[in-house]
Protein backbone atom coordinates (compact mmCIF):
# COMPACT_ATOMS: atom_id res chain seq x y z
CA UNK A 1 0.00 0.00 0.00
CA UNK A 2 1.01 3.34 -0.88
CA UNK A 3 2.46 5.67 1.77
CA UNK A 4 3.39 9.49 1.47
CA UNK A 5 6.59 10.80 3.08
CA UNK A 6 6.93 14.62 4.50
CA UNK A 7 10.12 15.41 6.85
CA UNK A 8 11.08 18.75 7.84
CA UNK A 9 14.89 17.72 6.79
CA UNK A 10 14.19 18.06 3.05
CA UNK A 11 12.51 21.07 2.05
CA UNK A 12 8.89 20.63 1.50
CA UNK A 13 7.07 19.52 -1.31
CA UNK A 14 5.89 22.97 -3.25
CA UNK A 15 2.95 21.29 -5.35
CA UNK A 16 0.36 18.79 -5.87
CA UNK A 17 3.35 16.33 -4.84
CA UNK A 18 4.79 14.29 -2.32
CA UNK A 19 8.34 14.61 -1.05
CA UNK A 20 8.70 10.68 -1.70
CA UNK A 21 6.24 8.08 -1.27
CA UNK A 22 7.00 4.25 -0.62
CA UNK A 23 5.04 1.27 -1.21
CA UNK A 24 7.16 -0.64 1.97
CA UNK A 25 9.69 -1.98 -0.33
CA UNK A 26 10.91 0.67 -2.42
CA UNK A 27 11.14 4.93 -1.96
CA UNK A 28 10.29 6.96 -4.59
CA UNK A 29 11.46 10.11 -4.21
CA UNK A 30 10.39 13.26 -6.05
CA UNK A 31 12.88 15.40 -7.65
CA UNK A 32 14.66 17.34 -5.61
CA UNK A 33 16.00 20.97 -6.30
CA UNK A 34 18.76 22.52 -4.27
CA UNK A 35 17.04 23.64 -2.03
CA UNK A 36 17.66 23.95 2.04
CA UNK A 37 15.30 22.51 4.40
CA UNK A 38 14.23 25.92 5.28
CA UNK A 39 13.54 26.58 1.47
CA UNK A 40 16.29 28.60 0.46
CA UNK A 41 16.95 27.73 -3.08
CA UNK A 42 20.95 27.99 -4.08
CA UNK A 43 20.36 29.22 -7.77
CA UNK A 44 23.26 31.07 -7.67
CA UNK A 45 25.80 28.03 -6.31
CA UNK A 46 27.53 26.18 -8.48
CA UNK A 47 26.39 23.22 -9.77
CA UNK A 48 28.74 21.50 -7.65
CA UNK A 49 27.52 22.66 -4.64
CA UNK A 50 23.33 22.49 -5.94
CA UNK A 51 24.51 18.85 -6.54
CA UNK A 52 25.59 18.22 -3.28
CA UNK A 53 22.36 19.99 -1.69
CA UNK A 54 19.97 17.70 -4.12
CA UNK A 55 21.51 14.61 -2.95
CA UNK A 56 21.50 15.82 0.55
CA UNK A 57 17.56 16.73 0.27
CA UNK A 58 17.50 12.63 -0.90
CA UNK A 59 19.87 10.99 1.18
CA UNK A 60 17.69 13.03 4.18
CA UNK A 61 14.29 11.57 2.79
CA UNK A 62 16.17 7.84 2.95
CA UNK A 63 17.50 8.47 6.37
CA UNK A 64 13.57 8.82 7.70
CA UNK A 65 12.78 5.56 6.42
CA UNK A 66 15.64 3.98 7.61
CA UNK A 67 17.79 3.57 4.45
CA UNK A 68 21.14 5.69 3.60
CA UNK A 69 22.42 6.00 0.11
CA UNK A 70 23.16 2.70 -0.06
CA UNK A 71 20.34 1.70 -1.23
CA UNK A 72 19.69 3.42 -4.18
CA UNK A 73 18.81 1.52 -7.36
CA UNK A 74 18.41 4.40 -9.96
CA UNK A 75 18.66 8.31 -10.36
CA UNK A 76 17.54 10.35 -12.99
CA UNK A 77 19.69 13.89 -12.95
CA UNK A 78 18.16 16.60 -15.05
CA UNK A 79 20.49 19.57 -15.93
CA UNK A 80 19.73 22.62 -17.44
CA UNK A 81 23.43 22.44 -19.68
CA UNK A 82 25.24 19.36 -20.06
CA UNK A 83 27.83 20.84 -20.25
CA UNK A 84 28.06 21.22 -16.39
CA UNK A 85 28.33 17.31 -16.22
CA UNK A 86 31.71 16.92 -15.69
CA UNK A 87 31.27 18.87 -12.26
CA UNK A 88 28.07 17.56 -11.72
CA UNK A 89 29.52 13.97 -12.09
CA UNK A 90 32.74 14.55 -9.81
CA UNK A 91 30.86 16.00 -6.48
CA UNK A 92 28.04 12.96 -7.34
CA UNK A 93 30.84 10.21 -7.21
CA UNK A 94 31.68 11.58 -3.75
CA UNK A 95 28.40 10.51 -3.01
CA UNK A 96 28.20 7.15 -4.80
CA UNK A 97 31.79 5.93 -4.67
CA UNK A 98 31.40 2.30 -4.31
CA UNK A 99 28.51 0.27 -6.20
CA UNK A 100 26.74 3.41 -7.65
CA UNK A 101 23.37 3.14 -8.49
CA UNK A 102 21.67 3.33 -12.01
CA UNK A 103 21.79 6.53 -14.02
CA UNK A 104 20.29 9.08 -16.21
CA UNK A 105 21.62 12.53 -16.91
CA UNK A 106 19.80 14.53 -19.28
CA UNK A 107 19.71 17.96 -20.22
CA UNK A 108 16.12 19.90 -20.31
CA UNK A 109 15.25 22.77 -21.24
CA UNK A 110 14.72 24.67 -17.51
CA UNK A 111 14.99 22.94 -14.37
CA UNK A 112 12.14 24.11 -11.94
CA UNK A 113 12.79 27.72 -9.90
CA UNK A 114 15.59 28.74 -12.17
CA UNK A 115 18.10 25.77 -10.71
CA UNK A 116 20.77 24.12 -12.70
CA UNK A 117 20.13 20.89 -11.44
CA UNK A 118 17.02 18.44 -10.21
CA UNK A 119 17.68 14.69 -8.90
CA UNK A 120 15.11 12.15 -8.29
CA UNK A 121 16.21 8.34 -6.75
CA UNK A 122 14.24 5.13 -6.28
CA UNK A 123 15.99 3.53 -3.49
CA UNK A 124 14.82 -0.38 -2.09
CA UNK A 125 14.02 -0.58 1.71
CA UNK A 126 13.74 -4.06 1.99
């Protein structure tokens, strides 16, 4: 059965969305923007750095339901220029050093809010 997830340590959903939802067995979460918890949105970081605060945002959502980073399957990264990947890539593999998870980077035309990055994970629980 389907279960929504809202935590004050990722900043809150902005939408007609969840944060993440989970079925038990897997997370889903939504995308997640560089944003703080508090809602501050780092458009003007690097993409380094709005890396780093997306996967924070996710690895905060796991954390609640008692997984880490670990256990991610797959992420889908959306950038605004692919040409930013190399950086993007290098602060991500800080993350994901050993057994990294699935992947898709694409570049889209805008990224919500004016960011330069957006990261989504499904993640398995049990």
């Amino acid at each position: 059965m389907k279960r929504t997830i809202s935590i004050s340590d990722a900043p809150a959903a902005v939408g007609a969305y969840s944060q993440a939802t989970t079925n038990g067995d897997l997370v889903l979460t939504a995308g997640q923007l560089p944003l703080t918890p508090d809602g501050e949105l780092l458009d003007d970081a690097s993409v380094g750095d709005q890396t780093k605060r997306c996967l924070e945002n996710v690895e905060a959502i796991l954390v609640s339901e008692g997984g880490s980073l670990d256990d991610v399957l797959k992420t889908t990264v959306f950038l605004d220029d692919i040409d930013d990947f190399e950086e993007f890539n290098e602060v991500y593999s800080e993350f994901f050093d050993e057994e990294p998870p699935a992947r898709s980077a694409v570049e889209v035309g805008n990224v919500p809010k004016g960011a330069a990055i957006e990261i989504e994970a499904i993640a398995a629980t049990e």
